[in-house]
PDB file of N, CA and C in Angstrom:
ATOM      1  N   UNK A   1       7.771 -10.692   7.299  1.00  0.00           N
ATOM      2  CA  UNK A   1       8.627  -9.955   6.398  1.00  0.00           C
ATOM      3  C   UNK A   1       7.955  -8.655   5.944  1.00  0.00           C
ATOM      4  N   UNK A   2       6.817  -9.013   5.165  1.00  0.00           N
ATOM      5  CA  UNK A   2       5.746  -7.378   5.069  1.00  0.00           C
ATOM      6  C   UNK A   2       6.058  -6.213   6.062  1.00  0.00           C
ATOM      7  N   UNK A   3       5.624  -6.864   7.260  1.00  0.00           N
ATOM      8  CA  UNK A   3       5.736  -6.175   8.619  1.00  0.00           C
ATOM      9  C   UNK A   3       6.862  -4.977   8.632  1.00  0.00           C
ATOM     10  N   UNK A   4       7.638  -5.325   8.233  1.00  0.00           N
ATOM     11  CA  UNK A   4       9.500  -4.936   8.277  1.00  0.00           C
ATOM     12  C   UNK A   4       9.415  -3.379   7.881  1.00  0.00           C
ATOM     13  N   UNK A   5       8.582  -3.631   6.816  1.00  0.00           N
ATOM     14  CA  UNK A   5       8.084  -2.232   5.560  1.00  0.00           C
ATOM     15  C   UNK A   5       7.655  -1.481   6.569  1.00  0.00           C
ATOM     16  N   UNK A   6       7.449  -1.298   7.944  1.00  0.00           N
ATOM     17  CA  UNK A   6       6.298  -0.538   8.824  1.00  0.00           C
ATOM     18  C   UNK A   6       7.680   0.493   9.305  1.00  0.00           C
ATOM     19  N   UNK A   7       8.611   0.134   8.911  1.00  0.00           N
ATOM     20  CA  UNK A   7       9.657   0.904   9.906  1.00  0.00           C
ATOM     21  C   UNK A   7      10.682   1.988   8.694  1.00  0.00           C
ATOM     22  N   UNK A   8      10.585   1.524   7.612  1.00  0.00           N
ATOM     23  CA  UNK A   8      11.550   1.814   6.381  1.00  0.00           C
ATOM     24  C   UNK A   8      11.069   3.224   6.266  1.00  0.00           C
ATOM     25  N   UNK A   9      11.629   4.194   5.579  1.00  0.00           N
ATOM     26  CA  UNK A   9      11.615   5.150   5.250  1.00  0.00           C
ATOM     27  C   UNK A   9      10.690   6.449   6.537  1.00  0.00           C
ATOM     28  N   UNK A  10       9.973   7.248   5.922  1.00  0.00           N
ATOM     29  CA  UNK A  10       9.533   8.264   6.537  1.00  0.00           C
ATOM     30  C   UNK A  10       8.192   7.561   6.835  1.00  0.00           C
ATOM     31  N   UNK A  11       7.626   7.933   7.898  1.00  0.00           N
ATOM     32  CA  UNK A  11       5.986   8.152   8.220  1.00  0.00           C
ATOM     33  C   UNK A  11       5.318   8.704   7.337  1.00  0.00           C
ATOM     34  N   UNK A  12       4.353   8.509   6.047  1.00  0.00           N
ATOM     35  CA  UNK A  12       3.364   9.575   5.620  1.00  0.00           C
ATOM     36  C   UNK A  12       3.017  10.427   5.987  1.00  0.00           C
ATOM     37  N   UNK A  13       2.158   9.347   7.185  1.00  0.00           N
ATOM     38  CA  UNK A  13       1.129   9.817   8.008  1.00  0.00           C
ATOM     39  C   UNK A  13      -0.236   9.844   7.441  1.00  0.00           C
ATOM     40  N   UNK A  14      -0.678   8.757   6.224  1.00  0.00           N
ATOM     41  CA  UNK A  14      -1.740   8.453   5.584  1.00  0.00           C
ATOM     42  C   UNK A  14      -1.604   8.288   4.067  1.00  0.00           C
ATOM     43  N   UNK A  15      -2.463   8.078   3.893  1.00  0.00           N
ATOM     44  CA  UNK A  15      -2.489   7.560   1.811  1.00  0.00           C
ATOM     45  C   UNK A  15      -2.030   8.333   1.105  1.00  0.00           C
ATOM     46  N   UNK A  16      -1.339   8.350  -0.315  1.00  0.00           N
ATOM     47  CA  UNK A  16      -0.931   8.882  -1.186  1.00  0.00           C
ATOM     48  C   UNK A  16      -0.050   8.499  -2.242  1.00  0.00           C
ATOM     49  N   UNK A  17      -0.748   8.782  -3.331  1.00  0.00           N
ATOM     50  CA  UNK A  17       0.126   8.258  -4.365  1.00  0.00           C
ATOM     51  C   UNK A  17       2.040   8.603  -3.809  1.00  0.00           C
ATOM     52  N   UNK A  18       2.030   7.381  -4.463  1.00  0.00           N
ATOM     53  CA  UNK A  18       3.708   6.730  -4.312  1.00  0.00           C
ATOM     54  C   UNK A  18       4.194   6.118  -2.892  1.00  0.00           C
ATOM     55  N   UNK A  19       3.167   6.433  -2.013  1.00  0.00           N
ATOM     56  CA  UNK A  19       3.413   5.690  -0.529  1.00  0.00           C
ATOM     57  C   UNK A  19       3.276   4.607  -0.695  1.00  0.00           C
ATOM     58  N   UNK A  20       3.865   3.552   0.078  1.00  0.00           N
ATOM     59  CA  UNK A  20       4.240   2.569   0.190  1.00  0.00           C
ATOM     60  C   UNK A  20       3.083   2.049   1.450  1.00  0.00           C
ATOM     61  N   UNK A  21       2.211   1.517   1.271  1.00  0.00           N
ATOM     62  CA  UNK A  21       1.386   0.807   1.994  1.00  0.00           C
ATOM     63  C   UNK A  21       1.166  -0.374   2.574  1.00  0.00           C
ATOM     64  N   UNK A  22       1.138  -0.384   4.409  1.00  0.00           N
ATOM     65  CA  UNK A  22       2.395  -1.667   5.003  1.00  0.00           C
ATOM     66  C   UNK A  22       0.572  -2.650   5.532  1.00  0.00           C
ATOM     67  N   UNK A  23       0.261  -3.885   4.666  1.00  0.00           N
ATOM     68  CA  UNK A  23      -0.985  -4.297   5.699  1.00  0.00           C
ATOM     69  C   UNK A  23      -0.342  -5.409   6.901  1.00  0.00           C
ATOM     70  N   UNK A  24      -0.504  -6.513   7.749  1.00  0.00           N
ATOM     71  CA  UNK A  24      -0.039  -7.597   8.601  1.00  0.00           C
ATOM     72  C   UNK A  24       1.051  -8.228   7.644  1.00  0.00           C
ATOM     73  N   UNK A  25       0.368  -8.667   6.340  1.00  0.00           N
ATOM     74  CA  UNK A  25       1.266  -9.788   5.853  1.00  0.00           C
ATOM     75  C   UNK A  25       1.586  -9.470   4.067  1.00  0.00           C
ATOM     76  N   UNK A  26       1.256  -8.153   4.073  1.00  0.00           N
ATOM     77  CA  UNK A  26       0.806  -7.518   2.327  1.00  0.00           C
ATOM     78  C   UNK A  26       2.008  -6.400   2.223  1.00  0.00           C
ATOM     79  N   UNK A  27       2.254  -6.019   1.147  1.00  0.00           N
ATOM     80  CA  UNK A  27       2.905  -4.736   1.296  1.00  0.00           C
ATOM     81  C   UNK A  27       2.466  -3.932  -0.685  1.00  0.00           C
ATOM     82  N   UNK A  28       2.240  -3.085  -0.738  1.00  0.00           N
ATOM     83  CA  UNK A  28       2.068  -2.372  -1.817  1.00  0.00           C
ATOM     84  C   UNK A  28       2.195  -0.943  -2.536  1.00  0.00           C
ATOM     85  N   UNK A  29       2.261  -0.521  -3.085  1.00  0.00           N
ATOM     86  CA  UNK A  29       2.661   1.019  -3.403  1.00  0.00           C
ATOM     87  C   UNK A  29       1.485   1.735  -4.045  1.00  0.00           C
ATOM     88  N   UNK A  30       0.869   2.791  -3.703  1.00  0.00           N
ATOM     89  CA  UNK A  30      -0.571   3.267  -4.395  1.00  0.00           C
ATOM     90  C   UNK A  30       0.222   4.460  -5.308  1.00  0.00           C
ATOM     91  N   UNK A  31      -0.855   3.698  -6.609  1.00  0.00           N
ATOM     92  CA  UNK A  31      -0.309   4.315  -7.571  1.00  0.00           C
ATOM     93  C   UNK A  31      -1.683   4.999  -8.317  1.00  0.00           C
ATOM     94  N   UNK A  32      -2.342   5.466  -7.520  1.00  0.00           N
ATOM     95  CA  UNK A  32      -3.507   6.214  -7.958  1.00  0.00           C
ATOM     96  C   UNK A  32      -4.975   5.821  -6.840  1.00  0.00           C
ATOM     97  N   UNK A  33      -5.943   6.804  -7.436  1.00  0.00           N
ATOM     98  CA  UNK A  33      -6.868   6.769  -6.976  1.00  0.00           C
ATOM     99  C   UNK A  33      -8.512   6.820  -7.956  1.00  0.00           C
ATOM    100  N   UNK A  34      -9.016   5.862  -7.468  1.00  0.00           N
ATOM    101  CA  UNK A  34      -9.835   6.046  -8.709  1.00  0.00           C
ATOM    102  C   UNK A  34     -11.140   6.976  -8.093  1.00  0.00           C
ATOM    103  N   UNK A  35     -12.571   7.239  -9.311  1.00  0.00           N
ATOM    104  CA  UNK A  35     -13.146   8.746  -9.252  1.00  0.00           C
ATOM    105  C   UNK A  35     -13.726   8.994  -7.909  1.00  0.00           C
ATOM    106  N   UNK A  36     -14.199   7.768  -6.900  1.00  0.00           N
ATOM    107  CA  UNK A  36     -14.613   7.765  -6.547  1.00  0.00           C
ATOM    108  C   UNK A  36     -14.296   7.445  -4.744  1.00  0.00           C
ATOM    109  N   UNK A  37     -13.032   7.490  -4.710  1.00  0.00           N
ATOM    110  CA  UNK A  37     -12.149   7.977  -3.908  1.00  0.00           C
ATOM    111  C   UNK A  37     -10.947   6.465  -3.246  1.00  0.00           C
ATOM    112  N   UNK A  38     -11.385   5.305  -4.110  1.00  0.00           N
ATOM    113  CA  UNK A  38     -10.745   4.095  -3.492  1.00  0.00           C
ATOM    114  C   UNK A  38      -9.519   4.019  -3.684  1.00  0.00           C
ATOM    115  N   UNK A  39      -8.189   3.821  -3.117  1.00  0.00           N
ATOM    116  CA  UNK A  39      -7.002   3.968  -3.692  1.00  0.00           C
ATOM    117  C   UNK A  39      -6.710   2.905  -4.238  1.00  0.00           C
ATOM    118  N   UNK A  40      -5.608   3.028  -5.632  1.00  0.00           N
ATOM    119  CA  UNK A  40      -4.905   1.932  -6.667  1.00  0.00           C
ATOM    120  C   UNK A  40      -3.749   1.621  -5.754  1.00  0.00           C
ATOM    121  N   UNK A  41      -3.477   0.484  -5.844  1.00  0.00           N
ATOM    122  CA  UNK A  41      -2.073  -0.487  -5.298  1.00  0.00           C
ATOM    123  C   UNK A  41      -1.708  -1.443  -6.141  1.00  0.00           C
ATOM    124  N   UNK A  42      -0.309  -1.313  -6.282  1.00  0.00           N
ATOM    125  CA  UNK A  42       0.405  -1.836  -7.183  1.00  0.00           C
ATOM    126  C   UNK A  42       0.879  -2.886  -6.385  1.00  0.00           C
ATOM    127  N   UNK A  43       0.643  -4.192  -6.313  1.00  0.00           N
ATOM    128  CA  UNK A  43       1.987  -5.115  -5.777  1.00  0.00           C
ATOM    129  C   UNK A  43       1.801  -6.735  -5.949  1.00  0.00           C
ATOM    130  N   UNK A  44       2.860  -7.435  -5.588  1.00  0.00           N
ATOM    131  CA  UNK A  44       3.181  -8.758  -5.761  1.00  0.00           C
ATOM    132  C   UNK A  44       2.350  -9.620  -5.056  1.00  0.00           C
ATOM    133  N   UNK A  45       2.248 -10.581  -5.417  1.00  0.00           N
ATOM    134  CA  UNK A  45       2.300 -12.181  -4.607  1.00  0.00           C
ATOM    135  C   UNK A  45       0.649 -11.662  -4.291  1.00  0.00           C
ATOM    136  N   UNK A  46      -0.716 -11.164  -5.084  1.00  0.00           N
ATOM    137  CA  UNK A  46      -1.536 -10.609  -4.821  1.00  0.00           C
ATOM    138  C   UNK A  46      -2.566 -11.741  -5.294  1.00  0.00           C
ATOM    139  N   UNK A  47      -3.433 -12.405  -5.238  1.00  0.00           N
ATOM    140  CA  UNK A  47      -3.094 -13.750  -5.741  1.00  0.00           C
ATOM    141  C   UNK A  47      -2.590 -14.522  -6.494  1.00  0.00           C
ATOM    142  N   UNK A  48      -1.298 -14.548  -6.031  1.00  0.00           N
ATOM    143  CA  UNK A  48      -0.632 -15.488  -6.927  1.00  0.00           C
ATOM    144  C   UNK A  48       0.097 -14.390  -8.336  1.00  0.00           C
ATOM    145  N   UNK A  49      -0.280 -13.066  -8.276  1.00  0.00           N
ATOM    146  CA  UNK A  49       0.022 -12.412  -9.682  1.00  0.00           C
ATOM    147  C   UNK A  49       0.979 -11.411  -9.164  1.00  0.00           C
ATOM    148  N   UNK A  50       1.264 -10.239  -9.808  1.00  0.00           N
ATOM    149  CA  UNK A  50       1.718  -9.030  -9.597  1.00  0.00           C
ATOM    150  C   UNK A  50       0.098  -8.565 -10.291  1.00  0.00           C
ATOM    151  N   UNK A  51      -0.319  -7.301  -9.238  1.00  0.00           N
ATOM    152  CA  UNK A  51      -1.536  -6.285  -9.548  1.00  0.00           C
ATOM    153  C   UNK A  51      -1.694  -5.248  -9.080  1.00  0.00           C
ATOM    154  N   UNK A  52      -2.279  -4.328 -10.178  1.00  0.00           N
ATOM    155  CA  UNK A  52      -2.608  -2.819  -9.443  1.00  0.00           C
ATOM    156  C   UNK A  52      -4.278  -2.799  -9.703  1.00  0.00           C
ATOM    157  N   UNK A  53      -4.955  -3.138  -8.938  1.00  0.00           N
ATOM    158  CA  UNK A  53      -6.501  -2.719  -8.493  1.00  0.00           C
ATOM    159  C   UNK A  53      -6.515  -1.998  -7.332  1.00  0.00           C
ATOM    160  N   UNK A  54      -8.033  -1.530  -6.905  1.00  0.00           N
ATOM    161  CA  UNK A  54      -8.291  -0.626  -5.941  1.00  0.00           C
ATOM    162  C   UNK A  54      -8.604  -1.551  -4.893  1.00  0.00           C
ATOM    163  N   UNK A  55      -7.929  -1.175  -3.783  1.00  0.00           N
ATOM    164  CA  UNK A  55      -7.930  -2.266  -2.520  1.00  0.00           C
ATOM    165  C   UNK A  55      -8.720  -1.570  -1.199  1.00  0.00           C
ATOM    166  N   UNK A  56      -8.963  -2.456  -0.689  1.00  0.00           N
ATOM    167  CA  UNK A  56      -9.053  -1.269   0.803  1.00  0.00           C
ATOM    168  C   UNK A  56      -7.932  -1.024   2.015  1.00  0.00           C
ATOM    169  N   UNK A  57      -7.995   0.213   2.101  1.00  0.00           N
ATOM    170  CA  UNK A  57      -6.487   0.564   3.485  1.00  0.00           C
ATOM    171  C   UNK A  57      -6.975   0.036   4.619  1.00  0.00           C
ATOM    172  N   UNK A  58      -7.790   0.070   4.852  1.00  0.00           N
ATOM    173  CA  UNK A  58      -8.782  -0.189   6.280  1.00  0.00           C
ATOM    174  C   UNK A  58      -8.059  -1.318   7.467  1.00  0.00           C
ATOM    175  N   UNK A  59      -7.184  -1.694   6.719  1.00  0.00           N
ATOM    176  CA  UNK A  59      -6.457  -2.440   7.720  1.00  0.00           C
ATOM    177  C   UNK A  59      -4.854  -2.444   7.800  1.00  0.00           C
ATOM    178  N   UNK A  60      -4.659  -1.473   7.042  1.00  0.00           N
ATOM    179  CA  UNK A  60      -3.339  -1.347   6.863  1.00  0.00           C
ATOM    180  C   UNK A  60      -2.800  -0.842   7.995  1.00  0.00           C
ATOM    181  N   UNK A  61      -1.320  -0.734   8.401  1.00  0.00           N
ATOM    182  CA  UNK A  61      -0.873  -0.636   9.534  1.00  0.00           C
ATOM    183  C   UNK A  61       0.181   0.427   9.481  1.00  0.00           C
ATOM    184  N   UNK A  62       0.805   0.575   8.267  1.00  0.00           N
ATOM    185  CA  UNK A  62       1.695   1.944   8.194  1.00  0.00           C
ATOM    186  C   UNK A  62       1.559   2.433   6.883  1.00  0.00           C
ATOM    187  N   UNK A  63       2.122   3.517   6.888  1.00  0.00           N
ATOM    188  CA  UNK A  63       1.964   4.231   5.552  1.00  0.00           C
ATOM    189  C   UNK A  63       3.191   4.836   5.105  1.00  0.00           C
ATOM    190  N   UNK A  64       4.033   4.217   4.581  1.00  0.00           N
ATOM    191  CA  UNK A  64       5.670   5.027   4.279  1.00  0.00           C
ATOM    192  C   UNK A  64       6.130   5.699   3.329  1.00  0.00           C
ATOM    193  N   UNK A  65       6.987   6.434   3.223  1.00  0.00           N
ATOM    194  CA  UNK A  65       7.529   7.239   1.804  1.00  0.00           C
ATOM    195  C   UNK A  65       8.852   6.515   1.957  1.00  0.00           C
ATOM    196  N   UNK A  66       9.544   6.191   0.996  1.00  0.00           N
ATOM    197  CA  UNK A  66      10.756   5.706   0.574  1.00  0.00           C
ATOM    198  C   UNK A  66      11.760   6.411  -0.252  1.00  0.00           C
TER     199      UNK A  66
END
């Protein structure tokens, strides 16, 4: 279902606040960046919570605008 998010809206074409960030089985929206250059993601089912901490993209698979 995550996956699905890889096709929705526009291509980025990389990170940025308000993009929508697609990983295998994750999906999240970066809603900042903290000083030191890691990006904030906002999203669900993150364990078990809704959260915005700094994650890593490194495996993410698309990057969308909506």
């Amino acid at each position: 279902m995550a996956r699905s998010w890889a096709n929705e809206g526009m291509n980025a074409g990389g990170p940025g606040i308000g993009v929508v960030v697609v990983w295998r089985h994750h999906v999240g929206i970066i809603t900042g960046q903290t000083p030191d250059g890691q990006w904030i993601v906002h999203s669900g089912n993150d364990g078990g919570a809704v959260r915005t901490r700094a994650r890593s993209l490194a495996r993410a698979i698309a990057f969308r605008r909506v």
